[in-house]
Protein backbone atom coordinates (compact mmCIF):
# COMPACT_ATOMS: atom_id res chain seq x y z
CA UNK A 1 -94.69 -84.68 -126.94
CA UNK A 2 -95.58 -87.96 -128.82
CA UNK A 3 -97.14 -88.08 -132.20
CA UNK A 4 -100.58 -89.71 -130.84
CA UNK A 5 -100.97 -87.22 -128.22
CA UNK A 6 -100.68 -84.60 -131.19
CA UNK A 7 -102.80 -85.93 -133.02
CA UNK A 8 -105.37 -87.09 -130.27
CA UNK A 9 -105.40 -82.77 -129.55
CA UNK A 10 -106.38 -82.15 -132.85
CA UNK A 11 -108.90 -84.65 -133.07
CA UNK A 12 -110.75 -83.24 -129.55
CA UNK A 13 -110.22 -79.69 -130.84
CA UNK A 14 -112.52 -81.13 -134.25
CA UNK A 15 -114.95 -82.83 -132.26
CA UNK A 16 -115.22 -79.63 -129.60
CA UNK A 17 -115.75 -77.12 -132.81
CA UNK A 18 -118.77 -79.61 -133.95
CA UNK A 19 -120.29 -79.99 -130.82
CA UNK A 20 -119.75 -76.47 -129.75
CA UNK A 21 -121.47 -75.55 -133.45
CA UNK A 22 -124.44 -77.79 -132.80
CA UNK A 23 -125.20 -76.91 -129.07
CA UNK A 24 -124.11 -72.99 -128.95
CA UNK A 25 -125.28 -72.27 -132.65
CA UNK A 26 -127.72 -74.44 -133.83
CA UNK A 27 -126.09 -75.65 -136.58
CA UNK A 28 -125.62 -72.40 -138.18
CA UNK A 29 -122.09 -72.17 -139.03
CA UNK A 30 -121.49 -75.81 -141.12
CA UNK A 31 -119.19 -74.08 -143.91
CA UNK A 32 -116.96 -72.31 -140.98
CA UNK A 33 -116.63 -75.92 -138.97
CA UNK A 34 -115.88 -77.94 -142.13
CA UNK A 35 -113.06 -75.26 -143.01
CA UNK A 36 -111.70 -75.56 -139.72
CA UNK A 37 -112.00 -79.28 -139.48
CA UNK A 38 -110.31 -79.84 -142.82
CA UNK A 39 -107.70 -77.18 -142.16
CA UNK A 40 -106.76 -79.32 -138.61
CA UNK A 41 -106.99 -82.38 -140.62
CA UNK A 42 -104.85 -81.15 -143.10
CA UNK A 43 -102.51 -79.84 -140.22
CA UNK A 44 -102.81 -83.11 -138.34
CA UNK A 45 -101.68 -84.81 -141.55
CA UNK A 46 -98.44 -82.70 -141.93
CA UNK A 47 -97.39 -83.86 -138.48
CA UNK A 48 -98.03 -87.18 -139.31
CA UNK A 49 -96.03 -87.00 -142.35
CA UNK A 50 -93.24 -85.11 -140.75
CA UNK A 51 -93.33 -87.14 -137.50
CA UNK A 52 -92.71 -90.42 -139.71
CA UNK A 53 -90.20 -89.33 -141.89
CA UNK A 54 -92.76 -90.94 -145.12
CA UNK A 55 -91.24 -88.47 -147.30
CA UNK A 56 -87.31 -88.65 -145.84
CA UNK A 57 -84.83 -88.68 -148.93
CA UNK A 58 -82.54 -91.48 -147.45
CA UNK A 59 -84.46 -94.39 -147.59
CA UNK A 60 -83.57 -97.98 -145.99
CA UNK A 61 -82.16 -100.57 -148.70
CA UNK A 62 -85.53 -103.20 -148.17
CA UNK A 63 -82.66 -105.66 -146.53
CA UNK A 64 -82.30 -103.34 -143.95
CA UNK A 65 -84.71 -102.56 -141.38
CA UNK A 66 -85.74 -99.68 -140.67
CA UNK A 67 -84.71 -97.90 -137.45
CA UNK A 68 -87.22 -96.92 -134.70
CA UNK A 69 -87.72 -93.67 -134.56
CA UNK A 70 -89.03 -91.78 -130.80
């Protein structure tokens, strides 16, 4: 599975816990949705990150470019 459709699930899984909070609960349960929301943003970050290689040891010499990565 590609990186953007990752991230694109855990972006619709945010927005459906907001929504869902609003319609179903009123509202009620803010401090539950922002913990969930910053624990898939968090998670959403880490794939990202590990996707990418940012943090990769072996690093191209800046003559080199870098190779594309799938």
């Amino acid at each position: 599975m590609r990186t953007s459709t990752i991230l694109f699930i855990f972006l619709l899984v945010m927005h459906l816990l907001t929504v869902l909070n609003t319609l179903l609960f009123g509202g009620n349960l803010n401090d539950l949705v922002f913990w969930f929301n910053s624990a898939l943003f968090m998670a959403a970050l880490a794939v990202l990150v590990y996707r990418r290689g940012i943090f990769d040891a072996k690093e191209a010499p800046p003559s080199e470019p870098a190779k594309k990565r799938k």
